[in-house]
N, C-alpha and C. Protein backbone atom coordinates (compact mmCIF):
# COMPACT_ATOMS: atom_id res chain seq x y z
N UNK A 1 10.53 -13.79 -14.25
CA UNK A 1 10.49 -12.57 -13.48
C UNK A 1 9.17 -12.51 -12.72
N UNK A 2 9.04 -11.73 -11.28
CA UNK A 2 8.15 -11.36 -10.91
C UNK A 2 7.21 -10.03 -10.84
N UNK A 3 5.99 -10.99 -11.40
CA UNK A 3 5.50 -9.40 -11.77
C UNK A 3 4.19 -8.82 -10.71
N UNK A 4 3.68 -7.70 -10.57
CA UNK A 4 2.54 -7.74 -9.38
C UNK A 4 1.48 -7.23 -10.54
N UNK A 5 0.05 -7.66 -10.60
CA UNK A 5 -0.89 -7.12 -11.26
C UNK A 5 -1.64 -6.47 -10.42
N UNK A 6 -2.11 -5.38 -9.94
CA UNK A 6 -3.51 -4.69 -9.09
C UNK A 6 -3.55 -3.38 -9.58
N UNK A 7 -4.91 -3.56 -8.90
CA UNK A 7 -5.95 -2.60 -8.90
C UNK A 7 -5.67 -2.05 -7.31
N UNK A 8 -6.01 -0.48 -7.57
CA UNK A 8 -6.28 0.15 -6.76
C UNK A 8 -7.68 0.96 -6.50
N UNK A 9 -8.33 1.46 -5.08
CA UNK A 9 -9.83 2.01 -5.37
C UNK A 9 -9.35 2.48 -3.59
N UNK A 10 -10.19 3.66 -3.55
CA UNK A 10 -10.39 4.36 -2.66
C UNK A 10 -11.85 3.51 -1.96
N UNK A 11 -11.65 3.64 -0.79
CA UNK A 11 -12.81 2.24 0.38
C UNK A 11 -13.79 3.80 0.93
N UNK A 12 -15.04 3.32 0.78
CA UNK A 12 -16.16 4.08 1.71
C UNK A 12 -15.28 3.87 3.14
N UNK A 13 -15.70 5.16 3.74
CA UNK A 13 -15.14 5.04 5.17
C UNK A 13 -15.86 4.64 6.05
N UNK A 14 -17.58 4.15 5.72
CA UNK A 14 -18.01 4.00 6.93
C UNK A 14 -17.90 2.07 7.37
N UNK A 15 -17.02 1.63 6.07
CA UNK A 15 -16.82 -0.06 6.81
C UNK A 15 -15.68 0.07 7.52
N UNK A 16 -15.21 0.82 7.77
CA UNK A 16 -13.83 0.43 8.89
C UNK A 16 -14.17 0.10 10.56
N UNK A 17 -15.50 0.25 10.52
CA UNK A 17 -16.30 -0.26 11.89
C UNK A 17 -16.67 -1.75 11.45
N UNK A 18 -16.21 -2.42 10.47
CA UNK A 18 -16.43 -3.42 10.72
C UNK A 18 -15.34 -4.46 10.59
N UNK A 19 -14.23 -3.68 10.44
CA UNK A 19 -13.06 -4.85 9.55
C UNK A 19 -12.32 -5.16 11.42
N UNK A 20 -11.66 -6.40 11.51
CA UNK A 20 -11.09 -6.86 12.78
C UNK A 20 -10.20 -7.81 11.59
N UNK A 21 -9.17 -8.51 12.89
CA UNK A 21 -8.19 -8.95 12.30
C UNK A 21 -7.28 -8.15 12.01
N UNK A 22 -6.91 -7.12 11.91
CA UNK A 22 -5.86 -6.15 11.19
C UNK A 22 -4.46 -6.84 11.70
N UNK A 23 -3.77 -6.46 10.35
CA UNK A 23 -1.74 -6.58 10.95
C UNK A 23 -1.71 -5.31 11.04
N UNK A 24 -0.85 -4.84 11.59
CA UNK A 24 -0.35 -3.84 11.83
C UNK A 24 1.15 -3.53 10.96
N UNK A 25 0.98 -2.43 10.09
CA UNK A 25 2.48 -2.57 8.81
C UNK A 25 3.21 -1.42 8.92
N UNK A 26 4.54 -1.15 8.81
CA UNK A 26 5.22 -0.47 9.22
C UNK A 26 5.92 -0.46 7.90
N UNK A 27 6.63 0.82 6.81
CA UNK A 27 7.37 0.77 5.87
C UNK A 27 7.93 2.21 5.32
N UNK A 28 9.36 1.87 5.20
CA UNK A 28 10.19 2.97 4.33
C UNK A 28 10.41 2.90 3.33
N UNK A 29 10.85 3.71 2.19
CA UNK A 29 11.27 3.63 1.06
C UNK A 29 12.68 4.44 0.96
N UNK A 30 13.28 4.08 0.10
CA UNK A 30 14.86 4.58 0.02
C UNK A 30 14.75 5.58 -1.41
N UNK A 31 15.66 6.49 -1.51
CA UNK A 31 14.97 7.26 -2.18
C UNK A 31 15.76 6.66 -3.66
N UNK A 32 15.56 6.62 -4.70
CA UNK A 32 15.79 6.26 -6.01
C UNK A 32 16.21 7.34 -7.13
N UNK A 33 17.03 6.84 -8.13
CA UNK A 33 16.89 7.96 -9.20
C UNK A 33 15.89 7.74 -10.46
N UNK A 34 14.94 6.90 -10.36
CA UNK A 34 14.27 6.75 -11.27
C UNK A 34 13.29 6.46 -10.77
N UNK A 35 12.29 5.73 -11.58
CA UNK A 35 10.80 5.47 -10.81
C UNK A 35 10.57 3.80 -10.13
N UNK A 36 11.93 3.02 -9.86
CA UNK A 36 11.62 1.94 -8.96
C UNK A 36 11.66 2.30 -7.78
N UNK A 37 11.05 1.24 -6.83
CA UNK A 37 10.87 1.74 -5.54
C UNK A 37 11.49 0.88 -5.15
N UNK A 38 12.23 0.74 -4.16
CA UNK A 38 13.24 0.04 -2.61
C UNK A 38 12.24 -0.20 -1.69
N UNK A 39 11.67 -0.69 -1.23
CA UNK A 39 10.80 -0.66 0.35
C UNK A 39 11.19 -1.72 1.48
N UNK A 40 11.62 -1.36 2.41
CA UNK A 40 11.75 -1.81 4.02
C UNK A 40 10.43 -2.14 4.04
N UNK A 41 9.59 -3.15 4.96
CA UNK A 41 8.57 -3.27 5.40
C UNK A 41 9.03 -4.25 6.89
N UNK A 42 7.93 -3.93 7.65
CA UNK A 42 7.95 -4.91 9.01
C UNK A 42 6.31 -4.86 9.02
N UNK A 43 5.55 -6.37 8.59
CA UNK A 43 4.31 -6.64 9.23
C UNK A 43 4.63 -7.53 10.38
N UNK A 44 4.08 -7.13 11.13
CA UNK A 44 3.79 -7.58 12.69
C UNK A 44 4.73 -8.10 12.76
N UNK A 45 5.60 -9.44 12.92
CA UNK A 45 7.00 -9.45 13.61
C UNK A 45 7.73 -9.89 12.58
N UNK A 46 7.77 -9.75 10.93
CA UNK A 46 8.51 -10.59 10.05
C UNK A 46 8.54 -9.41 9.29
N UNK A 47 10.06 -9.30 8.73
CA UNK A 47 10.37 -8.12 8.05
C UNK A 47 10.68 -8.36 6.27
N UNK A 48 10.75 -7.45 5.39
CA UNK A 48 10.87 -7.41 3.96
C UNK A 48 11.09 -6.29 3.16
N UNK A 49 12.35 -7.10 2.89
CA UNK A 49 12.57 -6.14 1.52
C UNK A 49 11.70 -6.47 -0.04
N UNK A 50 11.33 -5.26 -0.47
CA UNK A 50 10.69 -5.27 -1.80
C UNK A 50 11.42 -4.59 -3.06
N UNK A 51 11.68 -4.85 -4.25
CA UNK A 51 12.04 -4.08 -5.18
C UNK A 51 10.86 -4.22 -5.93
N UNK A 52 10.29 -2.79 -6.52
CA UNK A 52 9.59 -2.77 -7.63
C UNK A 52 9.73 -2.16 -8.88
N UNK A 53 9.80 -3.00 -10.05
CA UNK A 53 10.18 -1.74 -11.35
C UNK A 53 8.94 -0.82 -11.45
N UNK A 54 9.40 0.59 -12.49
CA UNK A 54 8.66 0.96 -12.90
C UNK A 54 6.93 0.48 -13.49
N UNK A 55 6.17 1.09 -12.76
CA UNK A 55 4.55 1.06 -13.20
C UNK A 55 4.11 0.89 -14.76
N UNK A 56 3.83 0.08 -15.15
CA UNK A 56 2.81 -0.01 -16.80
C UNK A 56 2.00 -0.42 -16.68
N UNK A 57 0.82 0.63 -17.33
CA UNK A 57 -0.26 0.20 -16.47
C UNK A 57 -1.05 -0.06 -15.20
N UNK A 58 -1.12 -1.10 -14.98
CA UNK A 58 -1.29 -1.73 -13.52
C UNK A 58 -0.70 -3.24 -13.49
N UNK A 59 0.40 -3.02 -13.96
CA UNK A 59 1.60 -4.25 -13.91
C UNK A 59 2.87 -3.48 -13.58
N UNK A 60 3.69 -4.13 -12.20
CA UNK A 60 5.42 -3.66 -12.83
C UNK A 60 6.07 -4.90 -12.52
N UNK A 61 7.40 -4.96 -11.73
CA UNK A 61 7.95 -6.65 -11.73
C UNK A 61 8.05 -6.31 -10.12
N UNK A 62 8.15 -6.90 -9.03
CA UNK A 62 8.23 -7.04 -8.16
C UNK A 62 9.01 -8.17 -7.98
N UNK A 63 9.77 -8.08 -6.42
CA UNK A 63 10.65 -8.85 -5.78
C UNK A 63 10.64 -8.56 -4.44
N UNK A 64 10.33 -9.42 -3.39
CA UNK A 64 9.86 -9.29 -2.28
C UNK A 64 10.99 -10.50 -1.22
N UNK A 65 11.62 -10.43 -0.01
CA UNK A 65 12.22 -11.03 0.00
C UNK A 65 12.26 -10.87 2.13
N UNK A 66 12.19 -11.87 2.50
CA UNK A 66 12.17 -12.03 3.72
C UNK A 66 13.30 -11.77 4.39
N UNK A 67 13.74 -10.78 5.27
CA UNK A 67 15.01 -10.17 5.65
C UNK A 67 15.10 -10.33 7.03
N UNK A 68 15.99 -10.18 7.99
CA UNK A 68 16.19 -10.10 9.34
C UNK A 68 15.50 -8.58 9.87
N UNK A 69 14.81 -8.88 10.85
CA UNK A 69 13.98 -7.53 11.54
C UNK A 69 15.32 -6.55 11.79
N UNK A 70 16.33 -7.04 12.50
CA UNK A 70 17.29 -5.97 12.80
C UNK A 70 17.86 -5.42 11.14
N UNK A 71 17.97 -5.86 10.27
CA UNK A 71 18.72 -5.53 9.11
C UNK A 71 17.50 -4.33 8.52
N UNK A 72 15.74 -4.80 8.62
CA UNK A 72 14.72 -3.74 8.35
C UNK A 72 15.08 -2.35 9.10
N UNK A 73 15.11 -2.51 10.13
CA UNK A 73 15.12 -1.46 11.03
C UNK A 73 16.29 -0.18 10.75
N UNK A 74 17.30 -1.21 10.42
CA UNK A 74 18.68 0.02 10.12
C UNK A 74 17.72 0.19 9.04
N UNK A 75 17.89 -0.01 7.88
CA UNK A 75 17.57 0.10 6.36
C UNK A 75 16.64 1.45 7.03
N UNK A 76 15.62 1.30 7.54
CA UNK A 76 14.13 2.64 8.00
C UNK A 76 15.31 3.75 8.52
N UNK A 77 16.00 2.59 9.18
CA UNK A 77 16.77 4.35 9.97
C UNK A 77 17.43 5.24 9.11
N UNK A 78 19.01 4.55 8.45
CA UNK A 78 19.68 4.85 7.90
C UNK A 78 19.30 5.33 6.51
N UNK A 79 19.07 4.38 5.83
CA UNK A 79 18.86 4.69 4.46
C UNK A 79 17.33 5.50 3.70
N UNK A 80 16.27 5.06 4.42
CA UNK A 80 15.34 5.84 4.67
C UNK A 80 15.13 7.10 5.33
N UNK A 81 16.27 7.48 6.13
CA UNK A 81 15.97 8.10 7.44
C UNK A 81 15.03 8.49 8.24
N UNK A 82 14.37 7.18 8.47
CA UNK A 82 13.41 7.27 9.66
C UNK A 82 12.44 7.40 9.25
N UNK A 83 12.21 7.81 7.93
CA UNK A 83 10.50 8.35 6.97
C UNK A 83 9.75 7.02 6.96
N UNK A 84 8.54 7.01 7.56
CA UNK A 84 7.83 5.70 7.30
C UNK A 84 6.23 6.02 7.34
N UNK A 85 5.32 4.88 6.96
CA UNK A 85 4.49 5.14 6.35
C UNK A 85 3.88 4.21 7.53
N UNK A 86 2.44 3.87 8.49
CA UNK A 86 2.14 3.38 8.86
C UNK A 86 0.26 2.84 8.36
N UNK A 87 -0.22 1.69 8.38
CA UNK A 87 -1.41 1.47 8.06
C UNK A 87 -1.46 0.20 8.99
N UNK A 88 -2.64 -0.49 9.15
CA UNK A 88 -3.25 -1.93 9.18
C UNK A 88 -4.20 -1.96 8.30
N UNK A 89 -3.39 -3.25 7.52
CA UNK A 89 -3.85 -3.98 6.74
C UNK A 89 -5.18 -5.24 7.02
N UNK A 90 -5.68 -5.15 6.22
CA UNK A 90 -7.29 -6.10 6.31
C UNK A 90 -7.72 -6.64 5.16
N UNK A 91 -7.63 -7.95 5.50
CA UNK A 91 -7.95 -8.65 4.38
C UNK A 91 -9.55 -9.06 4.14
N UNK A 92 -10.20 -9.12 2.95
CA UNK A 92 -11.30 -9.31 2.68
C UNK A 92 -11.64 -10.21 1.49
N UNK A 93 -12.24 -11.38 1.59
CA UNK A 93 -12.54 -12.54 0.66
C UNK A 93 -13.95 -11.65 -0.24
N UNK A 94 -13.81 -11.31 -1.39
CA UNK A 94 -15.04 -10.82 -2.08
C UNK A 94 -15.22 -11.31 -3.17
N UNK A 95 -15.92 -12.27 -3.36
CA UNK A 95 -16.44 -13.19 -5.03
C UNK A 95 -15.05 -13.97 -4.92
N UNK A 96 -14.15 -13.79 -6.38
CA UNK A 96 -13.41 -14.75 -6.45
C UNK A 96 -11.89 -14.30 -5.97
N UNK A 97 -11.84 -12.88 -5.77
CA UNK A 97 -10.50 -12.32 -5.61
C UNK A 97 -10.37 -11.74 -3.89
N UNK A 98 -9.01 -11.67 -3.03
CA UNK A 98 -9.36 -11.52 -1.67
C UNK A 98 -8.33 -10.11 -2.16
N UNK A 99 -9.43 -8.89 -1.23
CA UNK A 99 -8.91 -7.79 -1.55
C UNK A 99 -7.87 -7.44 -0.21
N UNK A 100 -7.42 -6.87 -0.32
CA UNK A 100 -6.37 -5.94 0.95
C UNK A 100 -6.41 -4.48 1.23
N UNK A 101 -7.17 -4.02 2.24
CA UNK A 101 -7.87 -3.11 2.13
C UNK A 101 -7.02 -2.23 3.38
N UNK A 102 -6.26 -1.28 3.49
CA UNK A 102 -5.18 -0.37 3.98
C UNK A 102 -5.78 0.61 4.79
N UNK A 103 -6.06 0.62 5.93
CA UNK A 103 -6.09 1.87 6.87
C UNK A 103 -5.06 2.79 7.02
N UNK A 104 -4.74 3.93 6.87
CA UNK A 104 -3.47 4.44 6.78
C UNK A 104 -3.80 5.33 8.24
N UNK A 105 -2.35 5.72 9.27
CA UNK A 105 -2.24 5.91 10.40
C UNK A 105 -1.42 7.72 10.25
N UNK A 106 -1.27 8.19 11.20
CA UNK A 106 -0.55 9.24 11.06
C UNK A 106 -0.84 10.35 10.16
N UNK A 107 -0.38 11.15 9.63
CA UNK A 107 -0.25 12.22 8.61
C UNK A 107 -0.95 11.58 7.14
N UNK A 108 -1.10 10.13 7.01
CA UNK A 108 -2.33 10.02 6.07
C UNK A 108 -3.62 9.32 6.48
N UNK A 109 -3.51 9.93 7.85
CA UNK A 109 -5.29 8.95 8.86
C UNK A 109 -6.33 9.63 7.48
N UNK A 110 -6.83 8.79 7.28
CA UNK A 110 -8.53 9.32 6.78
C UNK A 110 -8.33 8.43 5.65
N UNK A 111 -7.24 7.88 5.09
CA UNK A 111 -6.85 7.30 3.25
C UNK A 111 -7.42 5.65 3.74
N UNK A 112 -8.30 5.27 3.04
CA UNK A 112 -8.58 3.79 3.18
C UNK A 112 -8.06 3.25 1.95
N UNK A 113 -7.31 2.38 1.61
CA UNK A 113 -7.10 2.00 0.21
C UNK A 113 -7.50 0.78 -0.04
N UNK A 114 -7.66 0.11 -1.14
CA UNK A 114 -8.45 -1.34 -1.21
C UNK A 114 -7.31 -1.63 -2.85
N UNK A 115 -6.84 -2.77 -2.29
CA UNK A 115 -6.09 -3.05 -3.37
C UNK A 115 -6.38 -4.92 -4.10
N UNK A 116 -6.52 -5.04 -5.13
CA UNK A 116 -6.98 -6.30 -5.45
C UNK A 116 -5.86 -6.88 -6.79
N UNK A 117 -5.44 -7.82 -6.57
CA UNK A 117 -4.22 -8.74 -7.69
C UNK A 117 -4.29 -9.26 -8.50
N UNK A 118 -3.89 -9.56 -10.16
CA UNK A 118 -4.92 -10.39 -10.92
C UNK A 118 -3.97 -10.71 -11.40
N UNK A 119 -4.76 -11.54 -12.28
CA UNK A 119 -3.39 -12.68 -12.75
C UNK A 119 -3.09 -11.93 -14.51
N UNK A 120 -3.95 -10.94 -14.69
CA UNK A 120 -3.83 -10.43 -16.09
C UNK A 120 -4.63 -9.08 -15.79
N UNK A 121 -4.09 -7.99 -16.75
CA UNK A 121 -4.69 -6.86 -16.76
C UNK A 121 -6.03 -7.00 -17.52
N UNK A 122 -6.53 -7.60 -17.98
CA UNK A 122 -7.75 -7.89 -18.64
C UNK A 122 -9.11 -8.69 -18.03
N UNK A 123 -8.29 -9.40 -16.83
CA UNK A 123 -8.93 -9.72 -15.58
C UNK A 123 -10.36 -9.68 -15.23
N UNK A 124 -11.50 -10.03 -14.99
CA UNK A 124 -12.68 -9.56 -14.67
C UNK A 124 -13.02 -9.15 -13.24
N UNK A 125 -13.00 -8.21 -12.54
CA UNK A 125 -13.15 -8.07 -11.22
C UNK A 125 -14.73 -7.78 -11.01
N UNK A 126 -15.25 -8.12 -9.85
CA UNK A 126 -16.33 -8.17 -8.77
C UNK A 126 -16.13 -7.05 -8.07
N UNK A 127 -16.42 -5.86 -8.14
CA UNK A 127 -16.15 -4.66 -7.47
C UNK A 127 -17.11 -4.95 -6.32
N UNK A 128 -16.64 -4.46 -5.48
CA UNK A 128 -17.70 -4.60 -3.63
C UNK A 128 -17.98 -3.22 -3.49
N UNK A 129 -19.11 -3.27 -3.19
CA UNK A 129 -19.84 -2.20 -3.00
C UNK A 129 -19.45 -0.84 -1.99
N UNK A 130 -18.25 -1.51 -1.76
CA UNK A 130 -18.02 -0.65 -0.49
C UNK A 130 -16.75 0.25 -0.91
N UNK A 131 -16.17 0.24 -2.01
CA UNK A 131 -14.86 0.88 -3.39
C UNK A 131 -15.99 2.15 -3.96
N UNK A 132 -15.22 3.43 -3.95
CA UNK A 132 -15.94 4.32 -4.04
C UNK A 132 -15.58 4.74 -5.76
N UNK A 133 -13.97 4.88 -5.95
CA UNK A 133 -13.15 5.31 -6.73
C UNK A 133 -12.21 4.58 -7.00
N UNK A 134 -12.02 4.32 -8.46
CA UNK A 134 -10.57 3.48 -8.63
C UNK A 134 -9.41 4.59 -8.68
N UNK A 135 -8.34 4.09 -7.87
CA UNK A 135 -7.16 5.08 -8.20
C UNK A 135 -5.77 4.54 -8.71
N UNK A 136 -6.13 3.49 -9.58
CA UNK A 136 -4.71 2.90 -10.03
C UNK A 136 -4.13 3.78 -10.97
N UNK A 137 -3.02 3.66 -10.64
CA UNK A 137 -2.09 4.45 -11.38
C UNK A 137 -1.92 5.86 -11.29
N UNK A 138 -2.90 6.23 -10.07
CA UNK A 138 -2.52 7.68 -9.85
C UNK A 138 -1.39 7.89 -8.63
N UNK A 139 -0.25 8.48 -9.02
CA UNK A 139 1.30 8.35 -8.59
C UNK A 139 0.59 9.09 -6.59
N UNK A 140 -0.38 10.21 -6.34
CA UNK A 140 -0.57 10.77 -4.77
C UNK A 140 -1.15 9.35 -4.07
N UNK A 141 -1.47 8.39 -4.93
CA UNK A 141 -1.89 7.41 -3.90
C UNK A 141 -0.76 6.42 -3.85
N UNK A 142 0.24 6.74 -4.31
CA UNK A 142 1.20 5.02 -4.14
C UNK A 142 1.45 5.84 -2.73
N UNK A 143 2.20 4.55 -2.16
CA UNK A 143 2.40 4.65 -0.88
C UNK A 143 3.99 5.31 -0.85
N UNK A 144 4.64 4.73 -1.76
CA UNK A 144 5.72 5.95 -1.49
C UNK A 144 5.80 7.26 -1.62
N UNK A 145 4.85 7.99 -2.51
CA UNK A 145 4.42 9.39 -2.55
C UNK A 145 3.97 9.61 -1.44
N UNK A 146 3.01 8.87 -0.50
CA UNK A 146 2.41 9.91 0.46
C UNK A 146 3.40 9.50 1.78
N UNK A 147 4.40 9.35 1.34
CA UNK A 147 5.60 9.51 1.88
C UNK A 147 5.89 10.39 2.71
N UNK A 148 6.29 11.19 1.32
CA UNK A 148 6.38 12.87 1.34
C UNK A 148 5.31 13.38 1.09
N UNK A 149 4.38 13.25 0.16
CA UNK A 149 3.28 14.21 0.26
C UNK A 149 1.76 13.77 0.92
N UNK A 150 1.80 13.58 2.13
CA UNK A 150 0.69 12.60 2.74
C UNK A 150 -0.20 13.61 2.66
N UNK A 151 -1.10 12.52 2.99
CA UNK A 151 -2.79 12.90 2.54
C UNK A 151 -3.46 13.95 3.25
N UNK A 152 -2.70 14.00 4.59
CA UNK A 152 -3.34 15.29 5.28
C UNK A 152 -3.22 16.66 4.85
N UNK A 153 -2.14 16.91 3.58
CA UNK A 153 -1.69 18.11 3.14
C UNK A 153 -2.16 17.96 1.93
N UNK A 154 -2.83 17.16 1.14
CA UNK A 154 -3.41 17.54 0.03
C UNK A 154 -4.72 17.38 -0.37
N UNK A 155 -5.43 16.95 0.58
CA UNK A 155 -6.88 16.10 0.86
C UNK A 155 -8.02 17.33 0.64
N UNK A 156 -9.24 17.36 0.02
CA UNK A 156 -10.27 17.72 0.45
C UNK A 156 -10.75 17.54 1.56
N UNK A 157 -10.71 16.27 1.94
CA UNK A 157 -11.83 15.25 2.70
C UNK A 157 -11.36 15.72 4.18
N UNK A 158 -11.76 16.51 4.78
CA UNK A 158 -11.21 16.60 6.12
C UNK A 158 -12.19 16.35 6.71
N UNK A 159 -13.17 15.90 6.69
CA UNK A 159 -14.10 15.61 7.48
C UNK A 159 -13.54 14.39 8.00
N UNK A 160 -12.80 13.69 7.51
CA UNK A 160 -12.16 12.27 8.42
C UNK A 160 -11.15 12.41 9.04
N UNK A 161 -10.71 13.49 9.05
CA UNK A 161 -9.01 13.62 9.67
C UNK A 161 -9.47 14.00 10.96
């Protein structure tokens, strides 16, 4: 089975003046009766379906699977209806692990997220100086929550919006 291990951490906002390279990511989620997630995704011109089980910890099983762009697109329309989540993604080589660090666009502009993968929850990570807050496992930061409840409606931080 496939499983995903990460960490999640909220990114200082003042490095986003320095990150280049970005993809640009586009993604829906279908709505579920339990706590796996369905996700549509389209980075830059190659599309994917994801299944993820339920969260333990900061492990669940994942399944990720390369789909036809036209087959993504219905899936966002139809089955999603149209709800999508936009960021560019940025990758960053730090010590031994390369983090993926999420600009989020739209109704959650201001959310930087920094996400890092390990091969075990016991893992030793190199935190970069630039991770303010870890937020794994808190359900307002998965990306399918701020779905529906995006960051602009529940945020302190408006000084970035």
């Amino acid at each position: 089975m496939a499983i995903e291990i990460e960490r999640k951490f909220l990114v200082d906002h003042r490095i986003v003046s320095d990150l280049t390279g970005g993809v640009r990511i586009s993604q829906g989620y279908v709505n579920t009766a339990d706590k796996t997630v369905v996700r549509a995704r389209v980075k830059d011109d190659v599309a994917y379906l994801t299944l993820k089980g339920e969260l333990r910890g900061m492990t669940c099983s994942e399944f990720e699977y390369e789909i036809p762009m036209e087959d993504t697109r219905c899936i966002i329309d139809e089955l999603c209806r149209g709800n999508t989540i936009f960021k560019t993604r940025y990758e960053i080589q730090h010590g031994k692990h390369l983090w993926e660090v999420d600009v989020f666009h739209g109704k959650n502009e201001g959310l930087i997220i920094a996400e890092v993968e390990l091969s075990s929850e016991a893992e030793v990570v190199d935190i970069p100086a630039w991770v303010t807050e870890e937020v794994t496992g808190q359900v307002q930061y998965f990306n399918s929550s701020l779905l529906n409840e995006p960051y602009s409606e529940w945020t302190e931080d408006k000084k970035f919006l």
